[in-house]
C-alpha atoms as a PDB file:
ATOM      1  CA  UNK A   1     -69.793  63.748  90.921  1.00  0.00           C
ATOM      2  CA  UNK A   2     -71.360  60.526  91.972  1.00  0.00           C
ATOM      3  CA  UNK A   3     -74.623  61.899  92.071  1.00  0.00           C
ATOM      4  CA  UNK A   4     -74.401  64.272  88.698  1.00  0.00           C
ATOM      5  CA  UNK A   5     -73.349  60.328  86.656  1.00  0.00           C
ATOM      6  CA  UNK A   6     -76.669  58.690  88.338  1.00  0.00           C
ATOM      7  CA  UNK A   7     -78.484  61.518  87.061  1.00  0.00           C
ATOM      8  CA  UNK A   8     -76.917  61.403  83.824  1.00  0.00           C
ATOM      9  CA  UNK A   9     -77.605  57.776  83.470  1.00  0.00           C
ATOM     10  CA  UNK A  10     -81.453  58.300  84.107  1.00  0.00           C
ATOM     11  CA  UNK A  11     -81.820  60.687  81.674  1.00  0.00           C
ATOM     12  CA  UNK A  12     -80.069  58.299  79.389  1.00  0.00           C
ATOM     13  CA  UNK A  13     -81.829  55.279  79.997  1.00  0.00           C
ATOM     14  CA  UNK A  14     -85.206  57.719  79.555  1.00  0.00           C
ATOM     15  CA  UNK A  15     -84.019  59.690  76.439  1.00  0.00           C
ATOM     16  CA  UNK A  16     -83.098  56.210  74.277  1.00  0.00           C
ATOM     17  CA  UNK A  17     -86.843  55.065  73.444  1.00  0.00           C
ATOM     18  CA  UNK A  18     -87.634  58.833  72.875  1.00  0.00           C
ATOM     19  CA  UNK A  19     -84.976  59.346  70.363  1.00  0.00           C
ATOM     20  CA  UNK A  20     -84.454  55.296  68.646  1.00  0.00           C
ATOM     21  CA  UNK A  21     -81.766  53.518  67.804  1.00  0.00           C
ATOM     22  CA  UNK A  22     -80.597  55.674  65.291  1.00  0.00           C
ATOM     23  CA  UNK A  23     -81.282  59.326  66.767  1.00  0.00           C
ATOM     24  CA  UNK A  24     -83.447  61.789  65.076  1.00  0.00           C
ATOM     25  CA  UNK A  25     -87.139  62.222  64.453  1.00  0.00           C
ATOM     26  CA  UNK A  26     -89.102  59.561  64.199  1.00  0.00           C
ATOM     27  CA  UNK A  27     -91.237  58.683  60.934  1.00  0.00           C
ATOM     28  CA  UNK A  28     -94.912  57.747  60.945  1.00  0.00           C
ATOM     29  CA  UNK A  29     -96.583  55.610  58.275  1.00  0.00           C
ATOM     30  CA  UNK A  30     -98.228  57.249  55.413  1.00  0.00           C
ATOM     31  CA  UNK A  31    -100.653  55.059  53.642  1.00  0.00           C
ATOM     32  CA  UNK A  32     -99.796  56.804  50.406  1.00  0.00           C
ATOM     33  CA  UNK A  33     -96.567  55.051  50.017  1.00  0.00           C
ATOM     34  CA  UNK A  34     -98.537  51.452  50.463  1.00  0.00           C
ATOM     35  CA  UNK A  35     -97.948  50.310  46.655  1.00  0.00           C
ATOM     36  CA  UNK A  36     -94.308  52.341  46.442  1.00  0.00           C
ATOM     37  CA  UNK A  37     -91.755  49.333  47.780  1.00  0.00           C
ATOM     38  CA  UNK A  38     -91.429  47.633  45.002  1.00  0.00           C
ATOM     39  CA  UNK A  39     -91.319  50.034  41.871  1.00  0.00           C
ATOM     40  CA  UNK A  40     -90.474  48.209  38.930  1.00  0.00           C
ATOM     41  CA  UNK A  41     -90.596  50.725  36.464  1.00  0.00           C
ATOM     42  CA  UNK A  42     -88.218  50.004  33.054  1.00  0.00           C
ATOM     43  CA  UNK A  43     -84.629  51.343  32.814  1.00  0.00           C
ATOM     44  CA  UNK A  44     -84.728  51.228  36.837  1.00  0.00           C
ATOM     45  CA  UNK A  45     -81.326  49.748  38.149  1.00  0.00           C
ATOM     46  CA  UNK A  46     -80.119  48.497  41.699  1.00  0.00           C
ATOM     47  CA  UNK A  47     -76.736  47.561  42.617  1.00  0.00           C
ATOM     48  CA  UNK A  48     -75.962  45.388  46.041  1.00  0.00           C
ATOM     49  CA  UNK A  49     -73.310  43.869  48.130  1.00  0.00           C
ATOM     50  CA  UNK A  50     -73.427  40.831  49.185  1.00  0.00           C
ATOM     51  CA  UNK A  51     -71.882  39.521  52.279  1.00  0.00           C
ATOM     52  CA  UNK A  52     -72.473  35.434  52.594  1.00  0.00           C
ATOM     53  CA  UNK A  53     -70.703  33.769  55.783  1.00  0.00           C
ATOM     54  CA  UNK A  54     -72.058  30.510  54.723  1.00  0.00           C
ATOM     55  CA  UNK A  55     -70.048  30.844  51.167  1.00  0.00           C
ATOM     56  CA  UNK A  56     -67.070  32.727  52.774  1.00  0.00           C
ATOM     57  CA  UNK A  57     -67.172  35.477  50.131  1.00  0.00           C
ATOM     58  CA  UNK A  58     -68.645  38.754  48.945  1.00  0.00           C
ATOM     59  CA  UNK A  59     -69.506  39.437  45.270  1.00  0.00           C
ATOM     60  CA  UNK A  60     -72.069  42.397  43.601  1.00  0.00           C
ATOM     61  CA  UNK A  61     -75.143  42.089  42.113  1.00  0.00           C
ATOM     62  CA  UNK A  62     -76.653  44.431  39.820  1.00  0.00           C
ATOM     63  CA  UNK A  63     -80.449  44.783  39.278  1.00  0.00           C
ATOM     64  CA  UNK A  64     -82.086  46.484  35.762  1.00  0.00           C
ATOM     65  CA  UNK A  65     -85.672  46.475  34.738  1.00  0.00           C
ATOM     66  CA  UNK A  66     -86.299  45.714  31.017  1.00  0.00           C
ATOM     67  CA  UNK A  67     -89.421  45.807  30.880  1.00  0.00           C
ATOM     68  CA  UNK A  68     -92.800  44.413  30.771  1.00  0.00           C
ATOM     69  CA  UNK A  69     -93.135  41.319  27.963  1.00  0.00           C
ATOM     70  CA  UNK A  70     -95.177  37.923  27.725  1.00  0.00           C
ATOM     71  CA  UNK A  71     -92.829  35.383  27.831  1.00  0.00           C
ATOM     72  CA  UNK A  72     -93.404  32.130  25.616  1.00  0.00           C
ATOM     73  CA  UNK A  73     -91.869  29.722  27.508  1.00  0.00           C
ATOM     74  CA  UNK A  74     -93.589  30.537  30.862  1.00  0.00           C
ATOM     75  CA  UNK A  75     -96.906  31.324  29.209  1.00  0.00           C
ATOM     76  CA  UNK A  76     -97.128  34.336  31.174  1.00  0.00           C
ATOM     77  CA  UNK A  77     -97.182  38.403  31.271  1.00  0.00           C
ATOM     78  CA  UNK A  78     -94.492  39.810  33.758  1.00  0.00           C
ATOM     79  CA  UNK A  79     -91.799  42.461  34.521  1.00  0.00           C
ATOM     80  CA  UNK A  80     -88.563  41.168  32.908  1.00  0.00           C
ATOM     81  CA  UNK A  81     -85.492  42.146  35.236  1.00  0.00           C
ATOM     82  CA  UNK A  82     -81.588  41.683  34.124  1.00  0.00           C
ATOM     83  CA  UNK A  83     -79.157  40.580  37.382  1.00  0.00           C
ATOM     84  CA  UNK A  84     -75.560  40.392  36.791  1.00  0.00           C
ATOM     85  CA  UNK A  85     -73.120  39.154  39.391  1.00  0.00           C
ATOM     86  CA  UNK A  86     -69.850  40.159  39.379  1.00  0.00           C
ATOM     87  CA  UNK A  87     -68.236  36.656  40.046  1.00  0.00           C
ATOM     88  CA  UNK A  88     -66.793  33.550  38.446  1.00  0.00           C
ATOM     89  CA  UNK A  89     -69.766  31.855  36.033  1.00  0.00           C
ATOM     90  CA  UNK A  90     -72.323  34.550  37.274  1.00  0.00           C
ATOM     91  CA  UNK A  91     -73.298  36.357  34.010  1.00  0.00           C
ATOM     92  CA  UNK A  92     -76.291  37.980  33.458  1.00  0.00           C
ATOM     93  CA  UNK A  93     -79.522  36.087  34.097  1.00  0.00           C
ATOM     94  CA  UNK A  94     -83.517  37.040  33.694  1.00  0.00           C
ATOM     95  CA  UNK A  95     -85.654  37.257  36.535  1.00  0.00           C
ATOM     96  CA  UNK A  96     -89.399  37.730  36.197  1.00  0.00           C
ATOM     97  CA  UNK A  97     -91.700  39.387  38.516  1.00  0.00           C
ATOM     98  CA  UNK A  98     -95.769  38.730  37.668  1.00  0.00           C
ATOM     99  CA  UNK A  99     -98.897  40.136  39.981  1.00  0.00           C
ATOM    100  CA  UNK A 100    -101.372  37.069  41.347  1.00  0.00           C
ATOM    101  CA  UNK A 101    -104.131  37.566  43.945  1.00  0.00           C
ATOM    102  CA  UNK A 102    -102.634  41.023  45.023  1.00  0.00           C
ATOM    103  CA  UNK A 103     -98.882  39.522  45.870  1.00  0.00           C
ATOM    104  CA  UNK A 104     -95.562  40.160  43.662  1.00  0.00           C
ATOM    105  CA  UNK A 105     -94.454  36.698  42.997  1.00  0.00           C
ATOM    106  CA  UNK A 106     -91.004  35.988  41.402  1.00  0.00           C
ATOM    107  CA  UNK A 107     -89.666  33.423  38.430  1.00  0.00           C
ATOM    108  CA  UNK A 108     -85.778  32.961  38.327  1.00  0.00           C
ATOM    109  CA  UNK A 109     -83.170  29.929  37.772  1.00  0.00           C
ATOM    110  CA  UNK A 110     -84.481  31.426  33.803  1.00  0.00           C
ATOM    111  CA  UNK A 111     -81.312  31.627  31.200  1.00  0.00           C
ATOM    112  CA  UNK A 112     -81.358  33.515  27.933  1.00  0.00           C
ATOM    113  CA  UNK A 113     -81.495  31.841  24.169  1.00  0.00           C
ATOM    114  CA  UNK A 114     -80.363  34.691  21.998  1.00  0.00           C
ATOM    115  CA  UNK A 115     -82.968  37.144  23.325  1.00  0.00           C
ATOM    116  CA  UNK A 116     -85.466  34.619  24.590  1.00  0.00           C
ATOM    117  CA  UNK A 117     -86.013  33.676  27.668  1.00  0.00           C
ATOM    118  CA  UNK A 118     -86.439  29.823  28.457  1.00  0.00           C
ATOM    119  CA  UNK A 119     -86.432  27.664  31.637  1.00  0.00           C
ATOM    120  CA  UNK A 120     -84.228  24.688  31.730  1.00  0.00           C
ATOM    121  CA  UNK A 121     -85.149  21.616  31.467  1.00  0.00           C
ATOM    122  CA  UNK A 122     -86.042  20.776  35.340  1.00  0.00           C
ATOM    123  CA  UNK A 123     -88.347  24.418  35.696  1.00  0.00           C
ATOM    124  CA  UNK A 124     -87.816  27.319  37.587  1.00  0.00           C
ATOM    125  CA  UNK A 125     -87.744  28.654  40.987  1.00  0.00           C
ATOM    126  CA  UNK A 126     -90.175  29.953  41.809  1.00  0.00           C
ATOM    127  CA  UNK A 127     -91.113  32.294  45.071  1.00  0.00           C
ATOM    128  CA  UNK A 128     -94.837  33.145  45.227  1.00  0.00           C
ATOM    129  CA  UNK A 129     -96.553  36.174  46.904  1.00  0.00           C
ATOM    130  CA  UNK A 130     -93.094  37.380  49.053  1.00  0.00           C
ATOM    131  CA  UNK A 131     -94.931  40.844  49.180  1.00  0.00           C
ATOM    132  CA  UNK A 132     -98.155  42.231  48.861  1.00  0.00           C
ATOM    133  CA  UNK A 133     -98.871  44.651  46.095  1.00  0.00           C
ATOM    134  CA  UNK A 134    -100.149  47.342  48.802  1.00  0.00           C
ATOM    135  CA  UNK A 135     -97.725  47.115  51.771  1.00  0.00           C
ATOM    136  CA  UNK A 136     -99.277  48.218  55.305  1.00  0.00           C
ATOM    137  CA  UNK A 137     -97.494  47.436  58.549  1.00  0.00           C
ATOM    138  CA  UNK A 138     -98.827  44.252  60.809  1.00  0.00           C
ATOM    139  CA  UNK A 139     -99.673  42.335  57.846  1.00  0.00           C
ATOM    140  CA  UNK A 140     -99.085  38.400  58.540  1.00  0.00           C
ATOM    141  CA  UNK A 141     -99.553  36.101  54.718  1.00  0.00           C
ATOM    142  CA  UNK A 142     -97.995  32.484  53.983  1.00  0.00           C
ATOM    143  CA  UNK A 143     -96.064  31.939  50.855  1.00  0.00           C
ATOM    144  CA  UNK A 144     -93.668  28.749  49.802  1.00  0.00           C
ATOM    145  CA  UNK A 145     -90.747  28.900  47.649  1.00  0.00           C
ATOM    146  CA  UNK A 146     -89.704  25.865  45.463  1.00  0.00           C
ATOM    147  CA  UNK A 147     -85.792  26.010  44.501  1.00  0.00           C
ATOM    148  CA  UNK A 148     -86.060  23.804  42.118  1.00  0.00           C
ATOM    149  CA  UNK A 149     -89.501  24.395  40.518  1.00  0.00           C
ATOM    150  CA  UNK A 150     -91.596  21.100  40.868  1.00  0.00           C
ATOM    151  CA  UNK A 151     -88.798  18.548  40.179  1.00  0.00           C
ATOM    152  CA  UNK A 152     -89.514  15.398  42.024  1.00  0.00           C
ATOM    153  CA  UNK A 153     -87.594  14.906  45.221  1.00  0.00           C
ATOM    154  CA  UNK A 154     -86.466  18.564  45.359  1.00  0.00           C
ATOM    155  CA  UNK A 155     -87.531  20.646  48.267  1.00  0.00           C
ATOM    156  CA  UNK A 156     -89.599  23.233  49.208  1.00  0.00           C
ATOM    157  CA  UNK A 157     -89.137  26.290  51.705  1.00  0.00           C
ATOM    158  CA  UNK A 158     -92.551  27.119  53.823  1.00  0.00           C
ATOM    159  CA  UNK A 159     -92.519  30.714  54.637  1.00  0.00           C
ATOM    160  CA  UNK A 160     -94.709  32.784  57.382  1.00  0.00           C
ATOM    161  CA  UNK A 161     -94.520  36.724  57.178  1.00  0.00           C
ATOM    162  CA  UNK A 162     -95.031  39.887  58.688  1.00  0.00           C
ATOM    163  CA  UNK A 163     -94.547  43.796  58.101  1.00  0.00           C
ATOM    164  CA  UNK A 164     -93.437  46.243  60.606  1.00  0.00           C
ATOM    165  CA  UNK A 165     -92.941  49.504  59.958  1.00  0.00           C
ATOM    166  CA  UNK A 166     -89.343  51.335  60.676  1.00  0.00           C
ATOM    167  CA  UNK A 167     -90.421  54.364  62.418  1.00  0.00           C
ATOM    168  CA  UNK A 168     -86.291  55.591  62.179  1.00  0.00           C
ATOM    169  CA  UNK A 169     -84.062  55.287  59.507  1.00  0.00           C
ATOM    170  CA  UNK A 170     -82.614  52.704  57.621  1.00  0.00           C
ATOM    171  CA  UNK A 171     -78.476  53.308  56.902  1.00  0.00           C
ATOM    172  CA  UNK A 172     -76.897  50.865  54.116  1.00  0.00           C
ATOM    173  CA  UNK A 173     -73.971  52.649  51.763  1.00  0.00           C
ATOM    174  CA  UNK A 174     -76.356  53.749  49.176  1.00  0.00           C
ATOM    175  CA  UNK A 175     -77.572  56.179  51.844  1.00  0.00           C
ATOM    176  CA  UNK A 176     -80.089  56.656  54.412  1.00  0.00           C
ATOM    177  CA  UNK A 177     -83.757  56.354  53.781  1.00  0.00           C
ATOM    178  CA  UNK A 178     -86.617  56.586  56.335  1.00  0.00           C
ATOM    179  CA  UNK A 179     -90.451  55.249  55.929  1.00  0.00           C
ATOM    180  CA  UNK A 180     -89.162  51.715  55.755  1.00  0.00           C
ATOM    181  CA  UNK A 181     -90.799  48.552  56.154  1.00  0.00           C
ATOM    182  CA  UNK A 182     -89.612  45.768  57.268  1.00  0.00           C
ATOM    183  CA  UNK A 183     -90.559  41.868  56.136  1.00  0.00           C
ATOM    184  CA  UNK A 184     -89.889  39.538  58.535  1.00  0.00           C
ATOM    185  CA  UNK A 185     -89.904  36.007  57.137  1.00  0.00           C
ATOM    186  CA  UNK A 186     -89.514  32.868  59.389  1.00  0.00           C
ATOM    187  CA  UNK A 187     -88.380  29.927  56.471  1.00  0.00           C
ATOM    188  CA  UNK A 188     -88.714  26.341  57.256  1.00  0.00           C
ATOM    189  CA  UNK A 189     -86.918  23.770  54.465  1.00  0.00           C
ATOM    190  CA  UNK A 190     -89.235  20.728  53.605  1.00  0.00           C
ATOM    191  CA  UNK A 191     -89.400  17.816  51.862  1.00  0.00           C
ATOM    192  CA  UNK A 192     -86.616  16.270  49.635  1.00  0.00           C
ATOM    193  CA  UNK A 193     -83.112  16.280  51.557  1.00  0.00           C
ATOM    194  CA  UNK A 194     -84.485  17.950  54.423  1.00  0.00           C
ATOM    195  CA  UNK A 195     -87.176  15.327  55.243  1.00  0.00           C
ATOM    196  CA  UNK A 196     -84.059  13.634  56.793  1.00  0.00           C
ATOM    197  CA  UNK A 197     -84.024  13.477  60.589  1.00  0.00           C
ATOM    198  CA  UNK A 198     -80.317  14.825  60.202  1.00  0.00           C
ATOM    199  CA  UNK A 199     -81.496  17.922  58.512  1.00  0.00           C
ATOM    200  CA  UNK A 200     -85.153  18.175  59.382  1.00  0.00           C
ATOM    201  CA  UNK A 201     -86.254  21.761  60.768  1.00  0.00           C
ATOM    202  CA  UNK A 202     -83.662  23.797  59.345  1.00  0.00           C
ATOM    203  CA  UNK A 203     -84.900  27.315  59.265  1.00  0.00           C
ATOM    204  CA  UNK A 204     -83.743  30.666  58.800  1.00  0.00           C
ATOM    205  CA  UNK A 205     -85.280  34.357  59.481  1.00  0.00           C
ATOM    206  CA  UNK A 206     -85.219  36.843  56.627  1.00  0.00           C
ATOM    207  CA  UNK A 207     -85.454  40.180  57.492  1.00  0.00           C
ATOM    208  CA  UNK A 208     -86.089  42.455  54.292  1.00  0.00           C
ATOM    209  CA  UNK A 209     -85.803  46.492  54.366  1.00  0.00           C
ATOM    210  CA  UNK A 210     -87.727  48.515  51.789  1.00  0.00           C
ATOM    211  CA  UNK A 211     -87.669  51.607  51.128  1.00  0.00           C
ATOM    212  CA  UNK A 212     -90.595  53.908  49.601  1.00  0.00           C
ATOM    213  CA  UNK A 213     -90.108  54.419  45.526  1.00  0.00           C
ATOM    214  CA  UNK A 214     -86.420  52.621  45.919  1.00  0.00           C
ATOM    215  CA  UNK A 215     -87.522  49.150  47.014  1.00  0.00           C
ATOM    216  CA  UNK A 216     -85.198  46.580  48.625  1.00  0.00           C
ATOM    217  CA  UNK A 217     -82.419  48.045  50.221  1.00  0.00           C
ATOM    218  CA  UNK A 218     -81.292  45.706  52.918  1.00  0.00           C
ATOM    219  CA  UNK A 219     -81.621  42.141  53.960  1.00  0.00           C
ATOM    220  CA  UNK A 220     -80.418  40.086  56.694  1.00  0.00           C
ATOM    221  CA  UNK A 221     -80.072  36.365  56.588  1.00  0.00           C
ATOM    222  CA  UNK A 222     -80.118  34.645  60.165  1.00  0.00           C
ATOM    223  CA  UNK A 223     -80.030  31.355  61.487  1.00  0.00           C
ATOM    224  CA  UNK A 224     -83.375  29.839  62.937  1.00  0.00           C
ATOM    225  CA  UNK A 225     -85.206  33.103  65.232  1.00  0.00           C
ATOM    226  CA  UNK A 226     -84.338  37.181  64.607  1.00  0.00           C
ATOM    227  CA  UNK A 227     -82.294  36.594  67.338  1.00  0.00           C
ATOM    228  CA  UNK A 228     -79.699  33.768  65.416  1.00  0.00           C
ATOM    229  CA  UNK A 229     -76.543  34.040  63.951  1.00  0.00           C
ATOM    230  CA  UNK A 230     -76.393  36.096  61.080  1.00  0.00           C
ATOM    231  CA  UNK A 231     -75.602  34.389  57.741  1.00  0.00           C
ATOM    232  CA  UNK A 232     -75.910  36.451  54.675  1.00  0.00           C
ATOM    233  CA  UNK A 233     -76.357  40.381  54.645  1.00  0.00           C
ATOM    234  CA  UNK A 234     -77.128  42.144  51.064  1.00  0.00           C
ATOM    235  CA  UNK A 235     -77.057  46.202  51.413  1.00  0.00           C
ATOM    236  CA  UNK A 236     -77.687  48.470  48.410  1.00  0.00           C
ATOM    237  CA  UNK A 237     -74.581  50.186  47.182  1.00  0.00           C
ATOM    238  CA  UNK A 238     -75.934  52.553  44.743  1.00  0.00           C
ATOM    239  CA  UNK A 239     -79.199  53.315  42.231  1.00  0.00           C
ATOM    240  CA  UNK A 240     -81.302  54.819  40.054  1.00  0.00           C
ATOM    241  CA  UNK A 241     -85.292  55.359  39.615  1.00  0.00           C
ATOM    242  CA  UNK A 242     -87.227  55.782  36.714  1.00  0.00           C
ATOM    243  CA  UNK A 243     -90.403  57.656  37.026  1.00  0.00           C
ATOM    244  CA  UNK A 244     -92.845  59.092  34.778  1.00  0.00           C
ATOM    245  CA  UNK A 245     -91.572  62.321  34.908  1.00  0.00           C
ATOM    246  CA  UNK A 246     -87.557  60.981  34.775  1.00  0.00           C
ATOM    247  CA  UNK A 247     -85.331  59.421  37.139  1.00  0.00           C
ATOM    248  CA  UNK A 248     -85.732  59.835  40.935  1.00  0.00           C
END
């Protein structure tokens, strides 16, 4: 019996990198997919759960694309995108997605007039290039992310990044979905109150799933390395996919 458990055990220890963490076959990248993990086609609509340890609550947000407009107040062309949260004072709020030097950059802290949209009086937040329009894996960029738009004293997050692709699947509640990459983003908060010596170097690691022709459909918040504490986890409960020829 002793000897039939070592055995076992050795074919265990040699079967887990064959079959992953999550059993199955595993997937290989197809370059076709490269511009699919972001689809921001109108009438498209996401709904997530989000789980913050930091703010000791969970509360759901819920994702629709209007469409794509030019925007007065910004001076700019871009993907117009409706989140609601489901929580005191959340509403429903405009986000705006535009395309610059072949990234996806992303406008929000925006509020509606009526049915215009307008920035408030100290800017917009404002996240530049967090994903390349054409999405391969082993792809390292820098972005930064300012909070508070360009408000003196405010600061800014410095961001490094890198794909990897998920060669099993990817479960969240909204299903399970295979071809995923991963984002892997390593923020360091600058400037403003963190040029403080009591809260210089904070960082945190992002980890982003997405999922081809879905998009987003996990993230993990942790605190400093991949290996940290987690802090925040968002996981896609349900949605739906406009195409050309209907919804996917």
């Amino acid at each position: 019996m002793r000897r039939k458990a070592i055995v076992l055990l050795a074919f265990a220890l040699f079967a887990a990198p064959l079959f992953g963490c999550h059993g199955g076959k595993r997937a290989t990248y197809d370059p076709k997919f490269a511009e699919s993990f972001f689809p921001l086609a109108p009438n498209s609509l996401w709904t997530y759960r989000i789980t913050s340890k930091s703010q000791r609550q969970t509360y759901v947000v819920t994702d629709q694309v209007v469409g794509e407009r030019y925007i007065p107040a910004l001076n700019l062309t871009g993907a117009v995108v409706q989140e609601y949260y489901n929580m005191d004072r959340g509403g429903t709020r405009p986000l705006v997605y535009f395309i610059k030097d072949g990234y996806l950059s992303r406008l929000s802290g925006l509020n509606y007039s009526k049915e215009a949209i307008e920035a408030p009086a100290w800017g917009r937040s404002e996240e530049s290039e967090f994903l390349p329009l054409r999405v391969f894996p082993d792809l390292s960029w820098t972005s930064k992310t300012l909070p508070f738009g360009h408000l003196a004293g405010s600061f800014d997050i410095a961001q490094a990044h890198r794909s990897f692709f998920q060669d099993y699947a990817v479960v969240v509640p909204a299903g399970s979905f295979s071809g995923c990459m991963r984002i892997e983003s390593r923020s360091l908060y600058e400037g403003g109150a963190y040029a403080s010596p009591r809260n210089k170097n904070l960082s945190l690691t992002y980890e982003d799933y997405y999922a081809p022709n879905v998009g987003l459909i996990k993230t993990v918040a942790l605190e400093g390395s991949a290996d940290g504490a987690e802090v925040e986890r968002v996981e896609l409960l349900k949605f739906k996919i406009e195409s050309r020829a209907g919804v996917s």
